[in-house]
Structure formats: structure tokens, C-alpha cells
Protein backbone atom coordinates (compact mmCIF):
# COMPACT_ATOMS: atom_id res chain seq x y z
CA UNK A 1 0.00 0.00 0.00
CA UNK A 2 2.78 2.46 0.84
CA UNK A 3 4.57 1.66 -2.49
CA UNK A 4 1.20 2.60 -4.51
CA UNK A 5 0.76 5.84 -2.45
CA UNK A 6 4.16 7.00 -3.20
CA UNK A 7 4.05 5.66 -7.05
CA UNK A 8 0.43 7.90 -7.12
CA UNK A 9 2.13 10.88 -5.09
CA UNK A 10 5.24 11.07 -7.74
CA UNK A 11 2.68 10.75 -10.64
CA UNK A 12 0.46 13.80 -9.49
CA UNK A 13 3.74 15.75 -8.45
CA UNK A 14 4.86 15.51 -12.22
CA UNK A 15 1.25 15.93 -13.58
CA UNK A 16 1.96 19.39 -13.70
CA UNK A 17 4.88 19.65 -15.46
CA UNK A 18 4.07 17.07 -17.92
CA UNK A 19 0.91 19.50 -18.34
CA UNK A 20 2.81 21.99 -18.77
CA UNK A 21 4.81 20.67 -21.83
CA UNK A 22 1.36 20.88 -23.91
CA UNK A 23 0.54 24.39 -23.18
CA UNK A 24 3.20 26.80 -24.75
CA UNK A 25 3.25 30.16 -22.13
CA UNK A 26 4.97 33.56 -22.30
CA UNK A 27 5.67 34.71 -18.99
CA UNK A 28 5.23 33.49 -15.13
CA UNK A 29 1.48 33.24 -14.33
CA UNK A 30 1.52 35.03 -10.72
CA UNK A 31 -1.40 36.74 -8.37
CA UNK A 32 0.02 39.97 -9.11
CA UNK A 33 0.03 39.32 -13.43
CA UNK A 34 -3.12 41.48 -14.02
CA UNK A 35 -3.69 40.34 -17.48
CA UNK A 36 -4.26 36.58 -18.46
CA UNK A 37 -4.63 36.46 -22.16
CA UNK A 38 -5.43 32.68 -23.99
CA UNK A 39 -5.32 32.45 -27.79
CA UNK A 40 -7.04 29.50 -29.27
CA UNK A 41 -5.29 29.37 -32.85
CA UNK A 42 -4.52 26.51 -35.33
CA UNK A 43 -1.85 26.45 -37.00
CA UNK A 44 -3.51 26.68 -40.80
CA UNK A 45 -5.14 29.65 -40.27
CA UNK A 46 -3.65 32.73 -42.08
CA UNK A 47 -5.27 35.38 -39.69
CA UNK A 48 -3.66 33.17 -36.73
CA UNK A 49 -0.07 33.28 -38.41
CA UNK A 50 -0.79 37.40 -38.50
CA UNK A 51 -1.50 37.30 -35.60
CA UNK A 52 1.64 35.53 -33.68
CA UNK A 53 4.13 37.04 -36.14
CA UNK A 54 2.76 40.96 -36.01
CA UNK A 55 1.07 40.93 -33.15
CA UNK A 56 2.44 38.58 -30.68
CA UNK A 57 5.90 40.03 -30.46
CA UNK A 58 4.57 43.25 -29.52
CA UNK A 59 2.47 41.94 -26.81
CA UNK A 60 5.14 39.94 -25.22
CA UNK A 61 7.63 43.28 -25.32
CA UNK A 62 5.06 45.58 -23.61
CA UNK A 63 3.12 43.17 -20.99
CA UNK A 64 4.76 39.78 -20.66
CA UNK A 65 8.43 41.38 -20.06
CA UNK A 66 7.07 43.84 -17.87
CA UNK A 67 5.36 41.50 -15.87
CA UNK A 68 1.73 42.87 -16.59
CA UNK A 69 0.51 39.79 -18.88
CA UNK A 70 0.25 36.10 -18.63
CA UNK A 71 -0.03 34.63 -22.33
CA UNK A 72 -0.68 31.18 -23.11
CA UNK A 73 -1.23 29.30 -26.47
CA UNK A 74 -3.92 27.04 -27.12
CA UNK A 75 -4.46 24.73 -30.06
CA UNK A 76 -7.72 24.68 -32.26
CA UNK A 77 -6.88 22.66 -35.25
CA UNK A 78 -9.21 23.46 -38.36
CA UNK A 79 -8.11 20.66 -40.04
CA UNK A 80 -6.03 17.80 -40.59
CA UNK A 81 -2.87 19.76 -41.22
CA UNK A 82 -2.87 21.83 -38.49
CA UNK A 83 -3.90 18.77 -36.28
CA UNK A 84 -0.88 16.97 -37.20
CA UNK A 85 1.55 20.39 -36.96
CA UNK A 86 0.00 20.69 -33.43
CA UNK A 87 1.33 17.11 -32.81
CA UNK A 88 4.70 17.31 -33.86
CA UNK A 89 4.63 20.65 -31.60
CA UNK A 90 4.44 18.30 -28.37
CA UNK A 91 7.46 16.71 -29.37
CA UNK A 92 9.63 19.68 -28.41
CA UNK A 93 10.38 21.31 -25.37
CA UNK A 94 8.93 24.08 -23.77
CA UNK A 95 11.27 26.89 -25.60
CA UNK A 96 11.84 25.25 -28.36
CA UNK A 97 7.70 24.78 -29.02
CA UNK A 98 7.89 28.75 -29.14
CA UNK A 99 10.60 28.23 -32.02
CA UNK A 100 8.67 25.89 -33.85
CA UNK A 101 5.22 27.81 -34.06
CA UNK A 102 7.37 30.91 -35.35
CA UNK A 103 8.68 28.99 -38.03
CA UNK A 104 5.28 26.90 -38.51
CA UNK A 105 3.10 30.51 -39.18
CA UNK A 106 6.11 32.16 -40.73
CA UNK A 107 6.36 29.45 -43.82
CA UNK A 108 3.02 28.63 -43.46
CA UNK A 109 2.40 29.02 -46.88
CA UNK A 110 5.31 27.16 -48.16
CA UNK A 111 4.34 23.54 -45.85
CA UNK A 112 0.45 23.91 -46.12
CA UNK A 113 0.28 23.59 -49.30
CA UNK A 114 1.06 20.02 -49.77
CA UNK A 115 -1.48 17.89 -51.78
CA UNK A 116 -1.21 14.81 -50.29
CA UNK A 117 -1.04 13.94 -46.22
CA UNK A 118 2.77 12.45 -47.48
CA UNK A 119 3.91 15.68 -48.76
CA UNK A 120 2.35 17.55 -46.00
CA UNK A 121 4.44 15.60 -43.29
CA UNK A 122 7.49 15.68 -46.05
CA UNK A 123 7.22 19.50 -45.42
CA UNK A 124 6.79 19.47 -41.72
CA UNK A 125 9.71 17.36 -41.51
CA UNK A 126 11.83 19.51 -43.41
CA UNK A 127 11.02 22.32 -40.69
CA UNK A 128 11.60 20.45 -37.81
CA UNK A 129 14.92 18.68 -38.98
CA UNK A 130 16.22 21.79 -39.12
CA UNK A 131 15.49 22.01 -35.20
CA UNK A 132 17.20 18.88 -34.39
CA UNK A 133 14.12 16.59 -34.68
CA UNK A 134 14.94 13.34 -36.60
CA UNK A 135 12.99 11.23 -38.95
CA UNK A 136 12.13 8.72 -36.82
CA UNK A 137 11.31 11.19 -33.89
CA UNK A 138 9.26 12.92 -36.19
CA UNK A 139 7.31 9.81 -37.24
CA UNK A 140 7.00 8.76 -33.72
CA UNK A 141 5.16 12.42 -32.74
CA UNK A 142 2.96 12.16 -36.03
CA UNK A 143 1.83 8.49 -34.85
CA UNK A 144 1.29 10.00 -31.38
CA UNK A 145 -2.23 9.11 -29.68
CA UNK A 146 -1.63 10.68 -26.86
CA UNK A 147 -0.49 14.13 -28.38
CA UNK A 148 -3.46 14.03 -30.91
CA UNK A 149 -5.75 13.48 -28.41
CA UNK A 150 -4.05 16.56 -25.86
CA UNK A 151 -4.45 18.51 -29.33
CA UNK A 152 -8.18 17.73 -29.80
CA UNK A 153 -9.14 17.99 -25.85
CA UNK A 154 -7.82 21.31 -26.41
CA UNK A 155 -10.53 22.00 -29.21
CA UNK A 156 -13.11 20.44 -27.48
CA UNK A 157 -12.32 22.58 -23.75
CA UNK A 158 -12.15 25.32 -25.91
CA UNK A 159 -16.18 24.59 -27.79
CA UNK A 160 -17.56 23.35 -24.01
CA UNK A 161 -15.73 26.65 -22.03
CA UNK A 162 -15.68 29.69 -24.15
CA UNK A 163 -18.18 28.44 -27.24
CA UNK A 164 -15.33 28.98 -29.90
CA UNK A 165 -16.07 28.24 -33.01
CA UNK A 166 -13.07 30.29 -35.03
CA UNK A 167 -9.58 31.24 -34.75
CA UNK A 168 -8.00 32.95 -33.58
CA UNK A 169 -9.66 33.35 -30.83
CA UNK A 170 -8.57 35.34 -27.65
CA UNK A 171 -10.09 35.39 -24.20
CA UNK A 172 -8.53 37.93 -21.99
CA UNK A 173 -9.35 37.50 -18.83
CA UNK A 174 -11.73 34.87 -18.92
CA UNK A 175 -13.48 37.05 -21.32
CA UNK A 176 -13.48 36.67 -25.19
CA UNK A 177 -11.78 39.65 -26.75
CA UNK A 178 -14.49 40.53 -30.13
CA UNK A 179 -12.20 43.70 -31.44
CA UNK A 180 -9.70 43.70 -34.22
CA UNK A 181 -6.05 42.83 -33.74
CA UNK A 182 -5.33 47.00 -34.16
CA UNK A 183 -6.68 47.62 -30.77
CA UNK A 184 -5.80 44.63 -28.53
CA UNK A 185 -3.10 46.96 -26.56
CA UNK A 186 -5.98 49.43 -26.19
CA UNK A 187 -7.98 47.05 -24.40
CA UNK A 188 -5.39 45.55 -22.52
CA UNK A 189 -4.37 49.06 -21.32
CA UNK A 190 -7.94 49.92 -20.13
CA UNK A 191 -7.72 46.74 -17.90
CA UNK A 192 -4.26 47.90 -16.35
């Protein structure tokens, strides 16, 4: 009985940070972090790449270096593509996730555009080779169960909690942000 309790204590000690490896975060989530932002995006949609490559940057400068904002990243996938990108994400560690969705949105165009669901992972696999992710590795996060189903909880959470239904979506403090990407600092600064 002892050896089960301890076995169940190390498990739910390490939940966490094994929870932790799904969800890609900018900044330390604290009492004092006024602003919690979540952005539900997958990683096919055009408006979602705009988003984290002229957009994102800004944010992180301003609020999550200055200790005002708490951002996390969320997957939606629209599709099968960006199902399978959201995958191979998991594969990586926490930093280097944040490397792999900039170079996901910024050639976005150049690996979603494959015809067939070979070329598409040909393409993906190009992209993460490049970040030290091998062939086989790569195969073994496309074949993933586990990570395909963290990726499509996601979606689901995301339907059930904040009825989502496009991306990108954000919800800034527990509230879904309905303006235009222009004036998300203008809202965030009304809530400092």
C-alpha cells in the first residue's frame, strides 16, 4: 500500500509539469500578473499566423516582459494539417515549441500547401529537422495518440468553455476579446 501511495504521489507531483509541456506560455502566471490572455489558434489559419508574427511580439515586449501579462497558447486545429503540426509541436520542449510555431506561421504558406497527407508531413519534416528533430522522432510524434488526443481535448475545452467556433480566438481574462487585432493593446491598457 505504501509503495502505490508514493508511485500515485510522484505521478500527481509531475502531472503538472508534464501539463505543462502541452501548453506553450509567455511569462510566469503570478497573483500579481493582471492580465491573463489565452489564444485559441490553429496552426492553418492565415489570420492566426498574422496574428503571432505581427502581433504577438509586440504583446510579449510591452506586458509579458514587464510583468503585466500572462499569455498562453492554445491549439484549435481546423483541419487535418494543423492537427498533425500541433502534434509534432508536443514533441519539443517548452522553448523550443515557441521556435517551432514561429517557423510553422512564418512558412506557413510554403508547408500547407502540400497535396497529399505524405507531402504535407514531407514538409513538416523539413522544418523540424532543421530544429534537431529526426525522422524517426518525427514519425514517432505524427503516430502520437496521446499528443493528438491533448491537441483535440484542447478543441473540445475550448467549444464546451468559451463556445469557440473560429480562430484565432482570444479570451482575456476569462473574457473573449471581439475587437480587431489594431486595438488589442488598447484594451489591454484599459484593464491595467
Amino acid at each position: 500500500m505504501k509503495k502505490i501511495t508514493i508511485i500515485l504521489f510522484i505521478f500527481l507531483v509531475s502531472l503538472p509539469a508534464y501539463a505543462e509541456k502541452h501548453v506553450v506560455s509567455y511569462g510566469v502566471k503570478s497573483p500579481a500578473t493582471k492580465i491573463n490572455i489565452k489564444i485559441y489558434s490553429s496552426l492553418t489559419c492565415p489570420y492566426c499566423a498574422e496574428l503571432h508574427i505581427k502581433f504577438l511580439p509586440s504583446l510579449i515586449k510591452k506586458y509579458v516582459d514587464n510583468k503585466f501579462a500572462y499569455i498562453e497558447y492554445h491549439d484549435y486545429p481546423l483541419d487535418q494539417s494543423a492537427l498533425i503540426a500541433a502534434q509534432v509541436q508536443k514533441c519539443f520542449a517548452s522553448e523550443k515549441q515557441k521556435i517551432y510555431l514561429n517557423q510553422i506561421y512564418k512558412n506557413q504558406s510554403k508547408w500547407n500547401n502540400a497535396k497529399t497527407l505524405k507531402e504535407l508531413k514531407a514538409n513538416l519534416a523539413e522544418i523540424t529537422k532543421s530544429m534537431g528533430l529526426e525522422d524517426k522522432d518525427f514519425n514517432n510524434c505524427v503516430k502520437n495518440k496521446s499528443f493528438e488526443k491533448k491537441v483535440l481535448q484542447s478543441r473540445i475545452n475550448a467549444q464546451s468553455k468559451y463556445s469557440i467556433n473560429s480562430t484565432p480566438t482570444l479570451i482575456i481574462n476569462e473574457k473573449k476579446y471581439k475587437g480587431s487585432f489594431k486595438n488589442i493593446e488598447k484594451y489591454i491598457q484599459k484593464l491595467l
